[in-house]
Protein backbone atom coordinates (compact mmCIF):
# COMPACT_ATOMS: atom_id res chain seq x y z
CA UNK A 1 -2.08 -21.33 90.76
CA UNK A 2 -2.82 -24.09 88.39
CA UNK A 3 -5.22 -22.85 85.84
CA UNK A 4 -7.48 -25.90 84.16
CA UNK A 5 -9.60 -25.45 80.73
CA UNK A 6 -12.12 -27.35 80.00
CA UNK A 7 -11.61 -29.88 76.95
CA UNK A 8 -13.33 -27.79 74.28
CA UNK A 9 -11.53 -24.50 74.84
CA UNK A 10 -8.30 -26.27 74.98
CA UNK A 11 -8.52 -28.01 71.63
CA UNK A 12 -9.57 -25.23 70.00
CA UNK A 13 -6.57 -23.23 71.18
CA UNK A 14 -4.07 -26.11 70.05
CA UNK A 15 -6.08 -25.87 66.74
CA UNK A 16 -5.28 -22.44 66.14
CA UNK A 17 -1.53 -22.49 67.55
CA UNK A 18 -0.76 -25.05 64.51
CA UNK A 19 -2.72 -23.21 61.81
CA UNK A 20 -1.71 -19.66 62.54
CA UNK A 21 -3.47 -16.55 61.17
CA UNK A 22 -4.84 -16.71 58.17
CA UNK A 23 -4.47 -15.22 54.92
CA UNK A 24 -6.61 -13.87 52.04
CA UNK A 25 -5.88 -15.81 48.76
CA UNK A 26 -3.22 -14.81 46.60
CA UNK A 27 -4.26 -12.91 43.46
CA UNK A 28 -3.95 -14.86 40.49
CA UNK A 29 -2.59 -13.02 37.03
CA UNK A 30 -3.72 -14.07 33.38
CA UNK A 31 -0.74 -16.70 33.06
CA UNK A 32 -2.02 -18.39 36.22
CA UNK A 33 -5.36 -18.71 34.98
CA UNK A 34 -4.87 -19.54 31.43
CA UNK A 35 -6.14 -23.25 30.88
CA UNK A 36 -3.62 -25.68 30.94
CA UNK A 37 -0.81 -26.66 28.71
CA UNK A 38 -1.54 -22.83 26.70
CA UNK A 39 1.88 -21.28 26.50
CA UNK A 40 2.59 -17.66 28.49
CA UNK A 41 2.07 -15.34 25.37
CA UNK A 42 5.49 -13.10 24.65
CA UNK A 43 5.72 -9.55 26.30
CA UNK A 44 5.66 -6.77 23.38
CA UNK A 45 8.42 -5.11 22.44
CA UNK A 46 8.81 -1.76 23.92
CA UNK A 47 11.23 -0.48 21.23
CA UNK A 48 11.11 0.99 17.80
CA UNK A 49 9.48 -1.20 14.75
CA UNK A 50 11.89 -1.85 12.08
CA UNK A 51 10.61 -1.49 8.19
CA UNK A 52 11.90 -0.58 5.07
CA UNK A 53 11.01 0.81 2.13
CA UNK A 54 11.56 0.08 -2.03
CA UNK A 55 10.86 1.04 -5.09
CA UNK A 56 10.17 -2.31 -6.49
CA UNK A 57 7.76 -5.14 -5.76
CA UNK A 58 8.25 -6.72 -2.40
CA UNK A 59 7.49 -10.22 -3.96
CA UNK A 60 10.80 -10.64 -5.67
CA UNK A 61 12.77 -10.46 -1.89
CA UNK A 62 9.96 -12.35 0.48
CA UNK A 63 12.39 -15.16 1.00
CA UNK A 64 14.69 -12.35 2.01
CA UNK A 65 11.84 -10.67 4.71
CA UNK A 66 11.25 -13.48 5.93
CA UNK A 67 14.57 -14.62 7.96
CA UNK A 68 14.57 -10.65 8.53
CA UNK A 69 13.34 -8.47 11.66
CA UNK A 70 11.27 -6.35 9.24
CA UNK A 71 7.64 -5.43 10.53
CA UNK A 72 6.20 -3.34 7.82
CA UNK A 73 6.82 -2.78 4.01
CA UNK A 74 6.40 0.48 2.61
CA UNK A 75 5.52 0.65 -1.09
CA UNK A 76 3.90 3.56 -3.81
CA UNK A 77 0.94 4.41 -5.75
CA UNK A 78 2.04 5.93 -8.40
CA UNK A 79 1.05 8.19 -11.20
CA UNK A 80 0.64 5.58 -14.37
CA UNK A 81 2.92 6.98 -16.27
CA UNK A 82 5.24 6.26 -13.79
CA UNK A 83 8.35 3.72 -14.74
CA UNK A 84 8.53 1.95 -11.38
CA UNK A 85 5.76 -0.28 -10.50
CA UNK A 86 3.37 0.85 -7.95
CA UNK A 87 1.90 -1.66 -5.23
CA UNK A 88 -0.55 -4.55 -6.61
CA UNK A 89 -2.88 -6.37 -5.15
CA UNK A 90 -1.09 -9.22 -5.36
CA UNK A 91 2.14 -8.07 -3.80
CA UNK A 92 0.10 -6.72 -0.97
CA UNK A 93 -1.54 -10.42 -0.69
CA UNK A 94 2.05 -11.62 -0.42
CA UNK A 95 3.10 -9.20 2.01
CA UNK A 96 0.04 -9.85 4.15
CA UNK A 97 0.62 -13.75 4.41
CA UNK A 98 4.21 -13.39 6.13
CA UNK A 99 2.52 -11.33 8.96
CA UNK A 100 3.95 -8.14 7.34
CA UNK A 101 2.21 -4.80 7.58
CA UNK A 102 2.28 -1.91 4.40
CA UNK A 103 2.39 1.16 4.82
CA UNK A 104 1.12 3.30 1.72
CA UNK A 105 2.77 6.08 0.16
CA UNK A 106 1.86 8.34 -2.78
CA UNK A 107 4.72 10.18 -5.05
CA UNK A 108 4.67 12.56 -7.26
CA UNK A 109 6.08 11.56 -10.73
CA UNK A 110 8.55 14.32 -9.92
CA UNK A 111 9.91 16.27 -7.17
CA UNK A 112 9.50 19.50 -8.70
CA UNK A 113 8.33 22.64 -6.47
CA UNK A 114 6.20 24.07 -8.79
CA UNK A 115 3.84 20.75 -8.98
CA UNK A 116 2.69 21.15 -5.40
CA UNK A 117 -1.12 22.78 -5.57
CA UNK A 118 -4.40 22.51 -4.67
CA UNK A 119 -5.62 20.95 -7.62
CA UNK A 120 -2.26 18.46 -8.20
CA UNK A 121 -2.88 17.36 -4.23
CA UNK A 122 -6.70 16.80 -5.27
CA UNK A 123 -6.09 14.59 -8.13
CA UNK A 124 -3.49 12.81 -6.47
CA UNK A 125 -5.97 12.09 -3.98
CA UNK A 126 -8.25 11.01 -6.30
CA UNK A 127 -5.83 8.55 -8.27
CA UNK A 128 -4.06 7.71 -5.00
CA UNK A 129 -7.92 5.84 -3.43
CA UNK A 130 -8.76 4.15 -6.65
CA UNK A 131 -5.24 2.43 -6.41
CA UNK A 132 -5.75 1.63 -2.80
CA UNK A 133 -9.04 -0.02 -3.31
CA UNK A 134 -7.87 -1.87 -6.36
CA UNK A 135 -5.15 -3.07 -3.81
CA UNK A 136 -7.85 -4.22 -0.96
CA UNK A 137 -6.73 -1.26 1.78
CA UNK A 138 -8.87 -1.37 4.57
CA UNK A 139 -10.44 2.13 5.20
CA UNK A 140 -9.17 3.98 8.31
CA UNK A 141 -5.75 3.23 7.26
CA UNK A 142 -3.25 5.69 6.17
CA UNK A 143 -1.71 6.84 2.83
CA UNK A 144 1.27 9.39 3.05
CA UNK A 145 1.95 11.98 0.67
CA UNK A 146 5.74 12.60 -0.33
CA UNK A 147 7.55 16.04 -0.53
CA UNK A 148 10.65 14.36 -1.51
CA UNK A 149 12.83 17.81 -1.77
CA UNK A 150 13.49 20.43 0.69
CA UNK A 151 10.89 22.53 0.70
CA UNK A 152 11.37 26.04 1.59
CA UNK A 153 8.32 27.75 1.22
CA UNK A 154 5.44 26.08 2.98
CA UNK A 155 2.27 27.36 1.59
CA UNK A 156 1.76 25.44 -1.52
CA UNK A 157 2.81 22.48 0.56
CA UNK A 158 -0.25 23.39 2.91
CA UNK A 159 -2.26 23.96 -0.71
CA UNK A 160 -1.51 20.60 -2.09
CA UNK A 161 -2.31 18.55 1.54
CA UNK A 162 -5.87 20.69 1.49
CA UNK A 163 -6.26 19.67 -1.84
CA UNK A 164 -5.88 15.86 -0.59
CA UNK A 165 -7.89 16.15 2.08
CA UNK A 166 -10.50 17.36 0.11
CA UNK A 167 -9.76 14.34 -2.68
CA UNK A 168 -10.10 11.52 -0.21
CA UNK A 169 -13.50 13.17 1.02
CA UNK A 170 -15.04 13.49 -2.85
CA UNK A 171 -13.34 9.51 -3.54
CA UNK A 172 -15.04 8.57 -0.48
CA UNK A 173 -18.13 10.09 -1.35
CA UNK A 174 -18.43 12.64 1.08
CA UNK A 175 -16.26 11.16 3.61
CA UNK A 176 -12.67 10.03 3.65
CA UNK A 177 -11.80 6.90 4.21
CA UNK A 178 -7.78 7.09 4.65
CA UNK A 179 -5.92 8.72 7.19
CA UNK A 180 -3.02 11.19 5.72
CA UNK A 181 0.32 10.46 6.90
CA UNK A 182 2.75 13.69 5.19
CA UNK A 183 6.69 12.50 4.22
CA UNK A 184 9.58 14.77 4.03
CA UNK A 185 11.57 16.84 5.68
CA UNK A 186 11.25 18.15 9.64
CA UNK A 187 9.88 21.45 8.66
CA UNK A 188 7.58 19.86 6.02
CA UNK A 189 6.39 17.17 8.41
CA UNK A 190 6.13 19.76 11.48
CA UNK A 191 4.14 22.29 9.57
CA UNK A 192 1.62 20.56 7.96
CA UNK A 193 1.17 18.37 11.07
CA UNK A 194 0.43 20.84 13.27
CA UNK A 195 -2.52 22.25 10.76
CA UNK A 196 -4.39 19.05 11.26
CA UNK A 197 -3.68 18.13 7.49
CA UNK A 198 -2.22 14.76 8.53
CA UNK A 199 -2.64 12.70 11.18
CA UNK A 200 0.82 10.99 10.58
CA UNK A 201 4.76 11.91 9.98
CA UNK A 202 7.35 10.40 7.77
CA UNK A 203 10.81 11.96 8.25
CA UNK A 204 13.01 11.86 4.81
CA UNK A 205 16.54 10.43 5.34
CA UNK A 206 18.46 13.30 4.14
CA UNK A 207 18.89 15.22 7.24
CA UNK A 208 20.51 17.87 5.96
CA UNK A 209 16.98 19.25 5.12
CA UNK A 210 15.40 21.74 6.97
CA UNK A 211 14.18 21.34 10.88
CA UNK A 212 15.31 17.35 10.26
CA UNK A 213 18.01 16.71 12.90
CA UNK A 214 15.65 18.63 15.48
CA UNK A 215 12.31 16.79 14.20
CA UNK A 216 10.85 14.57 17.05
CA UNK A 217 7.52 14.50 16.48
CA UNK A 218 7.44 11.52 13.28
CA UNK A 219 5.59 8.69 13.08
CA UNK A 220 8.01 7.00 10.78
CA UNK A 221 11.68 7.74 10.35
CA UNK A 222 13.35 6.78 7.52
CA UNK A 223 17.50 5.63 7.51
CA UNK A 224 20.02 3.77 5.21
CA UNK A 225 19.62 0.34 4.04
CA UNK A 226 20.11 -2.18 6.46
CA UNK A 227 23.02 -4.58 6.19
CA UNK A 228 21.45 -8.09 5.76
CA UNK A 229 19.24 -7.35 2.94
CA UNK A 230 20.72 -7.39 -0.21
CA UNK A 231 18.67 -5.34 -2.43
CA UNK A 232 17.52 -1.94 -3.28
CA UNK A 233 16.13 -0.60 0.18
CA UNK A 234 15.91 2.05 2.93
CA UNK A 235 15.22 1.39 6.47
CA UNK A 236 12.60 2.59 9.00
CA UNK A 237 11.75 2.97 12.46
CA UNK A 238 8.15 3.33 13.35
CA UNK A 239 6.17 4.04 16.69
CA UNK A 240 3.57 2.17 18.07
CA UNK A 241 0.48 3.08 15.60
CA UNK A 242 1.67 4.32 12.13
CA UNK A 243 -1.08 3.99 10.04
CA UNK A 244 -0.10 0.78 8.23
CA UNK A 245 -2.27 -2.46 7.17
CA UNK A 246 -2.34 -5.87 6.25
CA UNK A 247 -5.11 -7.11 3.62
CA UNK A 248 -7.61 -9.65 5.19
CA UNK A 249 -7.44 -13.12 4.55
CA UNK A 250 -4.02 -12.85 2.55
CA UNK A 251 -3.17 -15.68 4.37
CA UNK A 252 -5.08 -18.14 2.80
CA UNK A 253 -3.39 -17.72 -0.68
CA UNK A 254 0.16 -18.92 -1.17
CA UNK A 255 2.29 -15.90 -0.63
CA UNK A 256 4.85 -17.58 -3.41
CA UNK A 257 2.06 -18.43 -5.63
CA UNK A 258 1.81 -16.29 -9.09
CA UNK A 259 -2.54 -16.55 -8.36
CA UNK A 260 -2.73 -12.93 -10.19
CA UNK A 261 -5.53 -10.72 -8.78
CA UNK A 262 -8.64 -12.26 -6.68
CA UNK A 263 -12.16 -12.82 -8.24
CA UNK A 264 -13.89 -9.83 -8.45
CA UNK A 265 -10.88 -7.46 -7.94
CA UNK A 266 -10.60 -4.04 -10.00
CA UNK A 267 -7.89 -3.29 -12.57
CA UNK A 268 -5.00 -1.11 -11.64
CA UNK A 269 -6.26 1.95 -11.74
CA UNK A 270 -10.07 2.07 -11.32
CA UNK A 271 -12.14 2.54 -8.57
CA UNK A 272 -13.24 -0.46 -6.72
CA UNK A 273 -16.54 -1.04 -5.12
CA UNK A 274 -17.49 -0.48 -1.97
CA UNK A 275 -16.14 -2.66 0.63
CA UNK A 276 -19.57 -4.28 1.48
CA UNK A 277 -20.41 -7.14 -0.79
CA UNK A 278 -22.99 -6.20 -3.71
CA UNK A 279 -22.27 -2.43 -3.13
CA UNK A 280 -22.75 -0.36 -6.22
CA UNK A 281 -19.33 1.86 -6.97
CA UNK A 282 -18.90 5.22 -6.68
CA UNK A 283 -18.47 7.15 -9.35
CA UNK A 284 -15.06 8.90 -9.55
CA UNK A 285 -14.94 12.22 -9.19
CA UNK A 286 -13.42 14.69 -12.18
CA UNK A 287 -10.28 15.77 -11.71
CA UNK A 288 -9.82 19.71 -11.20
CA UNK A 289 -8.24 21.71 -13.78
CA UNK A 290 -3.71 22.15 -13.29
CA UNK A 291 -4.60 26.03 -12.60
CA UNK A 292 -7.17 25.62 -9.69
């Protein structure tokens, strides 16, 4: 039997035979809706970021950083009677304008066990802040503290890192405003870690140390010099948040320009002003006595 539609109903079934079913949208990711002509930004690198560390200004080998895959630069405060320079303002200005990030470390003058107390890790603490505000670094950063020896007994490590903590918070009037990182070996690193008297790990290249071939838990780890560079360096590896900085607007001065120090920047040595413009500076806390 011949069956006959009437004229609507049959155009409206050829109409959907060509179209088919149809189909939601597809969705759209961000390089699809960026506007057009912007270029697909790069993915991030999953792997380790590469860094070194010296013990002389970083301005002498920019040339050198630049054409390199260094990340981060890690340089010292220093005690002022110390014979290497310690990390300016200017140097981190420089350091700042090639994209590169510091990372801040305090030393001891020397590596001597018996140094490590709670009143040498408070006045280290003390010095340590006024050098990082006469440098520009931005609070809620991080400045390690070195144990460069292997340590063997623990507790006047854990002595001298309360004695930091306790440093930052009286330079910061009441409230620190640097993270700690702790550098050194495994065991150093592990145990005063897990007391909560550093939020950050630096592992010392001489693993040979105690607990450093086991240690797994750094933030940083340091290695030997890397091939290309040709000057006075060791190499690092950091994870993916290790306390370092950059200082703002460095890249609006020259990073090969000898500009000295900015308008209104502290000497080396003294303790800056508070970060807010017109702030009135803090008053810097007296040191405690070597015996405390």
């Amino acid at each position: 039997m011949k069956t006959i539609f009437p004229a609507p109903l049959f155009a409206a079934l050829i109409l959907a035979a060509c179209h088919g079913p149809l189909h939601p949208p597809p969705t759209l990711g961000p390089a699809a809706l960026a506007p057009a002509g912007a270029a697909a930004a790069p993915p991030r690198s999953a792997g380790p970021v590469v860094g070194i560390d010296l013990p002389t200004d970083a301005s002498d080998v920019l040339n050198a950083l630049q054409d390199s895959p260094v990340a981060f630069v890690a340089r010292y405060y220093r005690d002022p009677s110390s014979r290497w320079p310690p990390l300016s303002a200017r140097e981190a200005r420089r350091l700042s304008a090639l994209g590169l990030k510091i990372v801040a470390v305090w030393e001891p003058h020397y590596p001597d066990p018996a140094y490590f107390s709670y009143a040498s890790g408070y006045n280290d603490a003390i010095t340590a802040y006024g050098e990082a505000k006469a440098v520009g670094q931005p609070a809620g950063s991080a400045i390690y503290f070195a144990v460069d020896f292997n340590a063997q007994r623990l507790a006047p490590i854990e002595r001298y890192f309360r004695g930091v903590a306790a440093g930052l918070a009286a330079a910061g009037g009441g409230r620190a405003e640097y993270k700690i990182g702790v550098y050194g070996s495994g065991v150093v690193c592990a145990a005063i870690k897990q007391a909560g008297l550093a939020q950050y790990s630096w592992l010392s290249n001489a693993t040979a140390w105690s607990g450093s071939r086991d240690y797994d838990d750094w933030d940083i780890r340091q290695s030997g010099p890397l091939a290309d560079l040709p000057f006075n360096h060791d190499s690092d590896e950091a994870k993916t948040e290790y306390g370092g900085f950059q200082i703002a607007n460095a890249a609006a001065a020259a990073p090969y320009a000898d500009a000295g120090p900015p308008a209104g920047m502290p000497a080396f040595g003294t303790m800056a002003a508070a970060t807010s413009a017109g702030a009135a500076p803090r008053t810097r806390p007296s040191p405690l006595p070597a015996g405390s």
